[in-house]
Every structure is written in structure tokens, then in C-alpha cells.
N, C-alpha and C. Protein backbone atom coordinates (compact mmCIF):
# COMPACT_ATOMS: atom_id res chain seq x y z
N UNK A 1 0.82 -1.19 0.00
CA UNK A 1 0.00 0.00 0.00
C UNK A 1 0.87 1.25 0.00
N UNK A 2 2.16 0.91 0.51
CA UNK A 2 2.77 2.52 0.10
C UNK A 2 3.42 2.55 -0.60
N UNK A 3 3.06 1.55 -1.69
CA UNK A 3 3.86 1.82 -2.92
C UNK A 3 2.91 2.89 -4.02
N UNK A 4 1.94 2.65 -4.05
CA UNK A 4 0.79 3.47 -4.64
C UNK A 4 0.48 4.56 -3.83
N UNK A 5 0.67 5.07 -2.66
CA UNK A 5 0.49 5.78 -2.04
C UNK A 5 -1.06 6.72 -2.34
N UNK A 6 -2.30 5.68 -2.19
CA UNK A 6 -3.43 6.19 -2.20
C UNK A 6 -4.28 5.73 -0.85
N UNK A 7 -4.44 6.73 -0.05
CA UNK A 7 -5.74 6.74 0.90
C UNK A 7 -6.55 5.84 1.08
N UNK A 8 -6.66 5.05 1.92
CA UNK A 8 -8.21 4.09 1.59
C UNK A 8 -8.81 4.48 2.94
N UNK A 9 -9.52 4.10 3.39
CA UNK A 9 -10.24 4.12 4.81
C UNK A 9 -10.28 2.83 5.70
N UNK A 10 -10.08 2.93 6.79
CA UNK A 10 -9.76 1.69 7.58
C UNK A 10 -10.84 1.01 8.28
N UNK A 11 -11.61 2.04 8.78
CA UNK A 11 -13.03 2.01 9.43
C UNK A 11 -13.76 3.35 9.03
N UNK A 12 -15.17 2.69 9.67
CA UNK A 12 -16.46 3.42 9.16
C UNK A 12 -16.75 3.78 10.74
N UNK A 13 -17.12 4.73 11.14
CA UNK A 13 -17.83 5.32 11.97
C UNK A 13 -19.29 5.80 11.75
N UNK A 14 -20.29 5.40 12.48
CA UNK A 14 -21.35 6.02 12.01
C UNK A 14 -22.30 6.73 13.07
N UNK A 15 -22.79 7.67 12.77
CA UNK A 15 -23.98 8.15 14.37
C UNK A 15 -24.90 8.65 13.45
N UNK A 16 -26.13 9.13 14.37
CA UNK A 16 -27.38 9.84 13.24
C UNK A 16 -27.18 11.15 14.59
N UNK A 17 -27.10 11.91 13.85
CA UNK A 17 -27.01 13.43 14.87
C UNK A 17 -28.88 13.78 15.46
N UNK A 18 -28.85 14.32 16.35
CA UNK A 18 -30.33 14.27 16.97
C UNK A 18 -30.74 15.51 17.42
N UNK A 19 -31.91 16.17 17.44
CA UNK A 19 -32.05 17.47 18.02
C UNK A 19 -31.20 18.70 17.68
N UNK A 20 -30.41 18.97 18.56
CA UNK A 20 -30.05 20.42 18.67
C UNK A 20 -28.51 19.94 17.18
N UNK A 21 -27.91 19.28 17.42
CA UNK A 21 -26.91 18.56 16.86
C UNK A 21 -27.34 18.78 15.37
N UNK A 22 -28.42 18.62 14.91
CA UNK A 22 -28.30 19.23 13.33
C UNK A 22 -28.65 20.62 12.74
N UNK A 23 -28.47 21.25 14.17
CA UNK A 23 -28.54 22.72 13.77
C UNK A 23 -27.06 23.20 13.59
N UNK A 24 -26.06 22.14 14.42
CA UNK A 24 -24.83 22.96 14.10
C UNK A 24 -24.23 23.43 13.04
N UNK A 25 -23.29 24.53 13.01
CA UNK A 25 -22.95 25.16 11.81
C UNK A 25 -21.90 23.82 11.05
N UNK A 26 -21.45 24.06 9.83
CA UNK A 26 -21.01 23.00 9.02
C UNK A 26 -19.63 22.28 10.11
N UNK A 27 -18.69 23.51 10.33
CA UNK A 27 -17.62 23.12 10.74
C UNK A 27 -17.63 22.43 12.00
N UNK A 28 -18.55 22.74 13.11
CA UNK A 28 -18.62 21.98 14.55
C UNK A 28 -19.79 20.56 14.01
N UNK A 29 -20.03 20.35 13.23
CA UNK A 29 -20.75 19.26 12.81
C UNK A 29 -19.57 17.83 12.58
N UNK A 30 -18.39 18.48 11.69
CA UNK A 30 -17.42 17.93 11.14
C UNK A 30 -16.60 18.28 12.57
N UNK A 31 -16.45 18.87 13.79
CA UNK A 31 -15.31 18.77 14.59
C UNK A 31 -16.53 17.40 16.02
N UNK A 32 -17.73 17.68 15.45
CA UNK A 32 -18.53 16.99 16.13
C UNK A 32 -18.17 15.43 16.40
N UNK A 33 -18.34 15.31 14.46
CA UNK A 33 -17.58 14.17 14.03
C UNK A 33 -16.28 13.32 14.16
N UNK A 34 -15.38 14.59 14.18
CA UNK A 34 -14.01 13.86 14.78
C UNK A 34 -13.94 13.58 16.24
N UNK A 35 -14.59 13.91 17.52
CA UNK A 35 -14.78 13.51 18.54
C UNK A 35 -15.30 12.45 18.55
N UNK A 36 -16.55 12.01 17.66
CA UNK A 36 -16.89 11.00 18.07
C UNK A 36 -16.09 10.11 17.68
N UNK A 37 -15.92 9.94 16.53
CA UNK A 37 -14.83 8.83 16.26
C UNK A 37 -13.00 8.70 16.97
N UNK A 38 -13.41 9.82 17.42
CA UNK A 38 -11.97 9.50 18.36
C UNK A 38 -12.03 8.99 19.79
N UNK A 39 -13.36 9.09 19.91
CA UNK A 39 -13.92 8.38 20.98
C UNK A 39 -14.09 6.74 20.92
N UNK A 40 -14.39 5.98 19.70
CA UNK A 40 -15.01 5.22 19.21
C UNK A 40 -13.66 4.34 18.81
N UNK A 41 -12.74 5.14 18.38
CA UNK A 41 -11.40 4.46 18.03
C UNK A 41 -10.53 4.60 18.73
N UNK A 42 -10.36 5.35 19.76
CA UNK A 42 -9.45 5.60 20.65
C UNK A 42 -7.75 4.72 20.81
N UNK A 43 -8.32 3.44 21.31
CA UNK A 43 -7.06 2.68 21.26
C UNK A 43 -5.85 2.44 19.43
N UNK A 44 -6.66 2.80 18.38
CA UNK A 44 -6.17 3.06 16.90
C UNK A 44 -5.31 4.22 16.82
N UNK A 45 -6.07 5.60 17.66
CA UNK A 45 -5.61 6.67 17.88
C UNK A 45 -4.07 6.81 18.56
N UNK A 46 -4.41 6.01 19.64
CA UNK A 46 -2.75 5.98 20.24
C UNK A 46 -1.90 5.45 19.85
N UNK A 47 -2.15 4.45 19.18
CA UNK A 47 -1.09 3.27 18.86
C UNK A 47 -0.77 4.36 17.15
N UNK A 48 -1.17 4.81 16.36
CA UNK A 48 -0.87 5.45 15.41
C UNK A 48 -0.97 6.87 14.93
N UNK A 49 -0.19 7.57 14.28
CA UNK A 49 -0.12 9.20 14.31
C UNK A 49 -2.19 9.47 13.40
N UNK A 50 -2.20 10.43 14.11
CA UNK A 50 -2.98 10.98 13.35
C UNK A 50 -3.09 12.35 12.33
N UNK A 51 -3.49 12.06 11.30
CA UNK A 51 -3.50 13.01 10.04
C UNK A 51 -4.95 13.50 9.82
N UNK A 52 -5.56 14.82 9.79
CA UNK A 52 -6.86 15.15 9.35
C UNK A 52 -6.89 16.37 8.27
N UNK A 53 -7.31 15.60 7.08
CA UNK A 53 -7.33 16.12 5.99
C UNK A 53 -8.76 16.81 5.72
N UNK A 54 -9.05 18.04 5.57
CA UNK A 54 -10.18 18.36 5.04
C UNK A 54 -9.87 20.13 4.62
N UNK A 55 -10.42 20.87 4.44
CA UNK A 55 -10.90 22.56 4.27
C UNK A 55 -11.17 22.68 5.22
N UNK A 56 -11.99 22.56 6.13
CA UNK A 56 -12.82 22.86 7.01
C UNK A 56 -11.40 23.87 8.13
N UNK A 57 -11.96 25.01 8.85
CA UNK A 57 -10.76 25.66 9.84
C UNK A 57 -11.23 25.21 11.05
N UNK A 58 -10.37 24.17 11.05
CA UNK A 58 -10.42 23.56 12.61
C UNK A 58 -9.31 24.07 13.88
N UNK A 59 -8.34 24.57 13.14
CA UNK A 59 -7.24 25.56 13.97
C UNK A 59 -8.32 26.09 15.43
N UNK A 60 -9.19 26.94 15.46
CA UNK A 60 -9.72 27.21 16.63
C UNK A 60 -10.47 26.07 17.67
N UNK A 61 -10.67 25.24 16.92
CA UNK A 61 -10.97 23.87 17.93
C UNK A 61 -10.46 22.96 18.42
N UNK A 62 -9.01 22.70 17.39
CA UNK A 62 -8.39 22.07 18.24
C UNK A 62 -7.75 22.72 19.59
N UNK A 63 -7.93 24.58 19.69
CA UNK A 63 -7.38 24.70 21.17
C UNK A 63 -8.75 24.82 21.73
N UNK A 64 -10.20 24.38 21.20
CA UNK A 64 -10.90 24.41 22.28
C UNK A 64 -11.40 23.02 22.91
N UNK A 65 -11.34 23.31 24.31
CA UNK A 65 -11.32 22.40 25.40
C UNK A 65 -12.54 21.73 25.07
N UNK A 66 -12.76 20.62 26.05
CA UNK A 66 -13.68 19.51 25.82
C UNK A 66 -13.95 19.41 27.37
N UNK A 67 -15.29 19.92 27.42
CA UNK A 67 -15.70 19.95 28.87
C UNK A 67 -15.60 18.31 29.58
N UNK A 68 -16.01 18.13 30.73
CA UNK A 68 -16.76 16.82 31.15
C UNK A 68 -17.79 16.04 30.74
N UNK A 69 -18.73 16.82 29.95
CA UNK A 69 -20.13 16.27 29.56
C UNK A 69 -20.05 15.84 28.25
N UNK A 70 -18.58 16.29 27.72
CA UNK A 70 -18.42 16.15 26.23
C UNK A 70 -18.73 17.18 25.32
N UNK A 71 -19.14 18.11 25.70
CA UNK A 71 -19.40 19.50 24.83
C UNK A 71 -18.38 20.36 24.72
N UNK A 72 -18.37 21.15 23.60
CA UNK A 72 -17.33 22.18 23.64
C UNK A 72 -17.28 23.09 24.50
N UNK A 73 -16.28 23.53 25.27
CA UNK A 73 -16.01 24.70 26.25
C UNK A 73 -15.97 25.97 25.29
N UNK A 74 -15.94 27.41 25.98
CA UNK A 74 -15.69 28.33 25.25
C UNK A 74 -14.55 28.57 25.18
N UNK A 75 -13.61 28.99 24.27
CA UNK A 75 -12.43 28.99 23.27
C UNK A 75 -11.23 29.99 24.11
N UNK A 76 -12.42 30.94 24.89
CA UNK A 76 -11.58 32.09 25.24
C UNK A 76 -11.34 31.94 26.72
N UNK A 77 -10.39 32.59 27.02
CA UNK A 77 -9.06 32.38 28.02
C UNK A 77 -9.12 33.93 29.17
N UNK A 78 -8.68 34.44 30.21
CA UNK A 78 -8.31 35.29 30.01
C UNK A 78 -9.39 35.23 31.74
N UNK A 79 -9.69 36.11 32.33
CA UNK A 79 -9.21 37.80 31.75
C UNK A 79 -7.91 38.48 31.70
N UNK A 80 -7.53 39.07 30.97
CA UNK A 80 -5.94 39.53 30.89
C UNK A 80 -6.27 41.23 31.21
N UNK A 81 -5.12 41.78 31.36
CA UNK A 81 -5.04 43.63 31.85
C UNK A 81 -3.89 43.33 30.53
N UNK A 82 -4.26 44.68 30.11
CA UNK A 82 -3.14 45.52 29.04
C UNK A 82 -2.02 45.63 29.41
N UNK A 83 -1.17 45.19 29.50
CA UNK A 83 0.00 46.24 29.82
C UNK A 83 1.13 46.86 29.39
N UNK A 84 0.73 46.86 27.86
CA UNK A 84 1.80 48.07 27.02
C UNK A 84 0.76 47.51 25.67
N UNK A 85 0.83 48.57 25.04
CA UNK A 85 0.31 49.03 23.44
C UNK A 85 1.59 48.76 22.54
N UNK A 86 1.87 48.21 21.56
CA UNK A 86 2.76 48.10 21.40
C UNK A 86 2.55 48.31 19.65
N UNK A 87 1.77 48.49 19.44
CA UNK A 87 1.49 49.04 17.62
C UNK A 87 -0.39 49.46 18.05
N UNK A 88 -0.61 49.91 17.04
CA UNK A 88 -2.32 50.07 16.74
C UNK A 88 -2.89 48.92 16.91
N UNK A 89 -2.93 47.93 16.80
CA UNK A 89 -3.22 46.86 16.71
C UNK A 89 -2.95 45.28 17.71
N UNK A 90 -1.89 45.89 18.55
CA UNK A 90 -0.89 44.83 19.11
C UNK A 90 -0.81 45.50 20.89
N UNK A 91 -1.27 44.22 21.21
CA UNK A 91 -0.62 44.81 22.98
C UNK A 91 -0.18 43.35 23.57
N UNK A 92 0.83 44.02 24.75
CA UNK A 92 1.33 42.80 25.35
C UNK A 92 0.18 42.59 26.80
N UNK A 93 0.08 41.37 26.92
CA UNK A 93 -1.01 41.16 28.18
C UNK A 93 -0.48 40.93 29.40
N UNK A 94 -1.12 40.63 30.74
CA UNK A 94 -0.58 40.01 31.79
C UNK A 94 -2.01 40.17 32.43
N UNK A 95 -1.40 38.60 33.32
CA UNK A 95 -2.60 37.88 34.13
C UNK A 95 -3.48 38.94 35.47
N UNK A 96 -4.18 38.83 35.60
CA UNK A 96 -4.62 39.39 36.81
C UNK A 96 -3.48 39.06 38.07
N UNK A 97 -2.82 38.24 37.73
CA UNK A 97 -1.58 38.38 39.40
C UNK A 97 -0.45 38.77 38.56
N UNK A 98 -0.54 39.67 37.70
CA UNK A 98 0.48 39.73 37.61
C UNK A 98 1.89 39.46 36.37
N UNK A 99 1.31 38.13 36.04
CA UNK A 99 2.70 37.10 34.83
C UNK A 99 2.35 37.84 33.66
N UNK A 100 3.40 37.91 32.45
CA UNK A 100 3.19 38.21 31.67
C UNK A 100 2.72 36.94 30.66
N UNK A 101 1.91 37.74 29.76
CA UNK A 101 1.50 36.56 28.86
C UNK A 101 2.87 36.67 27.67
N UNK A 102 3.24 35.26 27.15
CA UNK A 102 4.41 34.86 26.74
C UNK A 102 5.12 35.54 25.54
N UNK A 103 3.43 36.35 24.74
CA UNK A 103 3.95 37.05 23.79
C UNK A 103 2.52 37.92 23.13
N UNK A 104 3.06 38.76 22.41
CA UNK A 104 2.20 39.78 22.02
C UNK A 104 0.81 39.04 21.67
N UNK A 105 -0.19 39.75 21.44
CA UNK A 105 -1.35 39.46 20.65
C UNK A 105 -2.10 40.59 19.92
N UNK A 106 -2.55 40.16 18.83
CA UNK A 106 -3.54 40.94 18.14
C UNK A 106 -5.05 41.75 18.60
N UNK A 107 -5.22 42.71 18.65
CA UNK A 107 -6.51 43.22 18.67
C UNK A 107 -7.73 41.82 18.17
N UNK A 108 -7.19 41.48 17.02
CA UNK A 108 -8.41 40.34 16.41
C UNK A 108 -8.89 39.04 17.32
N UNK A 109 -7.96 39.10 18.36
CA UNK A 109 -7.90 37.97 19.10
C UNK A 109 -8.59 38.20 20.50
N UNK A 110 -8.85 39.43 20.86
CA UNK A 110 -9.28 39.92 21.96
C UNK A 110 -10.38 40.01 21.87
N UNK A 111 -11.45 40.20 23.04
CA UNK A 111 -12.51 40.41 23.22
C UNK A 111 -12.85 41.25 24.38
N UNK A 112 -13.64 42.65 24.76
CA UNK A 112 -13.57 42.95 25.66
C UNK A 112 -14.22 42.44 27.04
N UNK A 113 -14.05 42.88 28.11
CA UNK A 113 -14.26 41.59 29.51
C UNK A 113 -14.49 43.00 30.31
N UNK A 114 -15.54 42.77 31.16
CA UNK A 114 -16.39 43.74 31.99
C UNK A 114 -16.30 42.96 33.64
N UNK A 115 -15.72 43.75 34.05
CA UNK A 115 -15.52 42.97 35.72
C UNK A 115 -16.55 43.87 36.40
């Protein structure tokens, strides 16, 4: 098989999504999907690397957490204090005690937080 080096599929995973679950938007449908089957295959998972090929921008989900109940947590982190401006666009953060956060961030990445 790696002489031809073409894709096949090893297993089939299957679920029927229910209720609230087929309202999700396209991409948490498809990150829906890879939970379950990583649930389902788990011991395949460890024993071999995993590769996930698609379009879909999963970059923001794979840093979001996976509660206890199995649902997605919210993505965002924080609260952080400003503590230097460092372009129009760019400030460096630090924690409420204090630490600095490790490196700059974007305006696009922020959200404002009301204490």
C-alpha cells in the first residue's frame, strides 16, 4: 500500500445526529464528528499518528477544550489587563496576578471583559 500511495479508509464510523446537533454550523458538525470517532477508536488513535485532511478551519478547535459532559467549552481564556500598546493593533497582556502573557497578541484575538 505505500507503494501506490493512495488513501483508503480503515473504518467506518457512524452516528445519526439528533435534536439540537443538526442545527450545528457546518464546521462543529465535522469537529462533532471527529470527537466521536476518536472516541469510538481511541485505542487506533494511540497506537498510530494521526493526520486530518479536510478545508474545514479547525485551527480554533483544536485549542478548544472539551468539557466533562463532552461538549465544547468556550475557546476564550483570560481575563488579561493591558500592559503596554505596542502598535495600533498589538498589545502585550498580563494575568490578573500579575505574569506576563508569553507574547504579544492581536486586537483580532481579543474580546472585551467587563468585571
Amino acid at each position: 500500500m505505500e507503494e501506490d500511495k493512495v488513501r483508503r479508509p480503515v473504518y467506518y464510523v457512524s452516528r445519526v445526529m439528533r435534536g439540537a446537533e443538526k442545527r450545528y454550523p457546518q464546521t462543529e458538525k465535522f469537529v462533532y464528528a471527529l470527537i466521536i470517532a476518536v472516541r469510538k477508536l481511541k485505542p487506533y488513535f494511540e497506537a498510530h499518528p494521526l493526520e486530518v485532511v479536510t478545508d474545514q478551519p479547525l485551527r480554533k478547535f483544536w485549542r478548544t477544550p472539551i468539557g466533562p459532559d463532552g461538549k465544547l467549552e468556550s475557546p476564550w481564556e483570560g481575563p488579561y489587563i493591558i500592559q503596554r500598546i505596542m502598535g495600533p493593533v498589538t498589545y502585550e497582556l498580563e494575568t490578573l496576578e500579575g505574569r506576563q502573557v508569553p507574547r504579544s497578541w492581536n486586537v483580532c484575538h481579543l474580546r472585551k471583559y467587563y468585571v
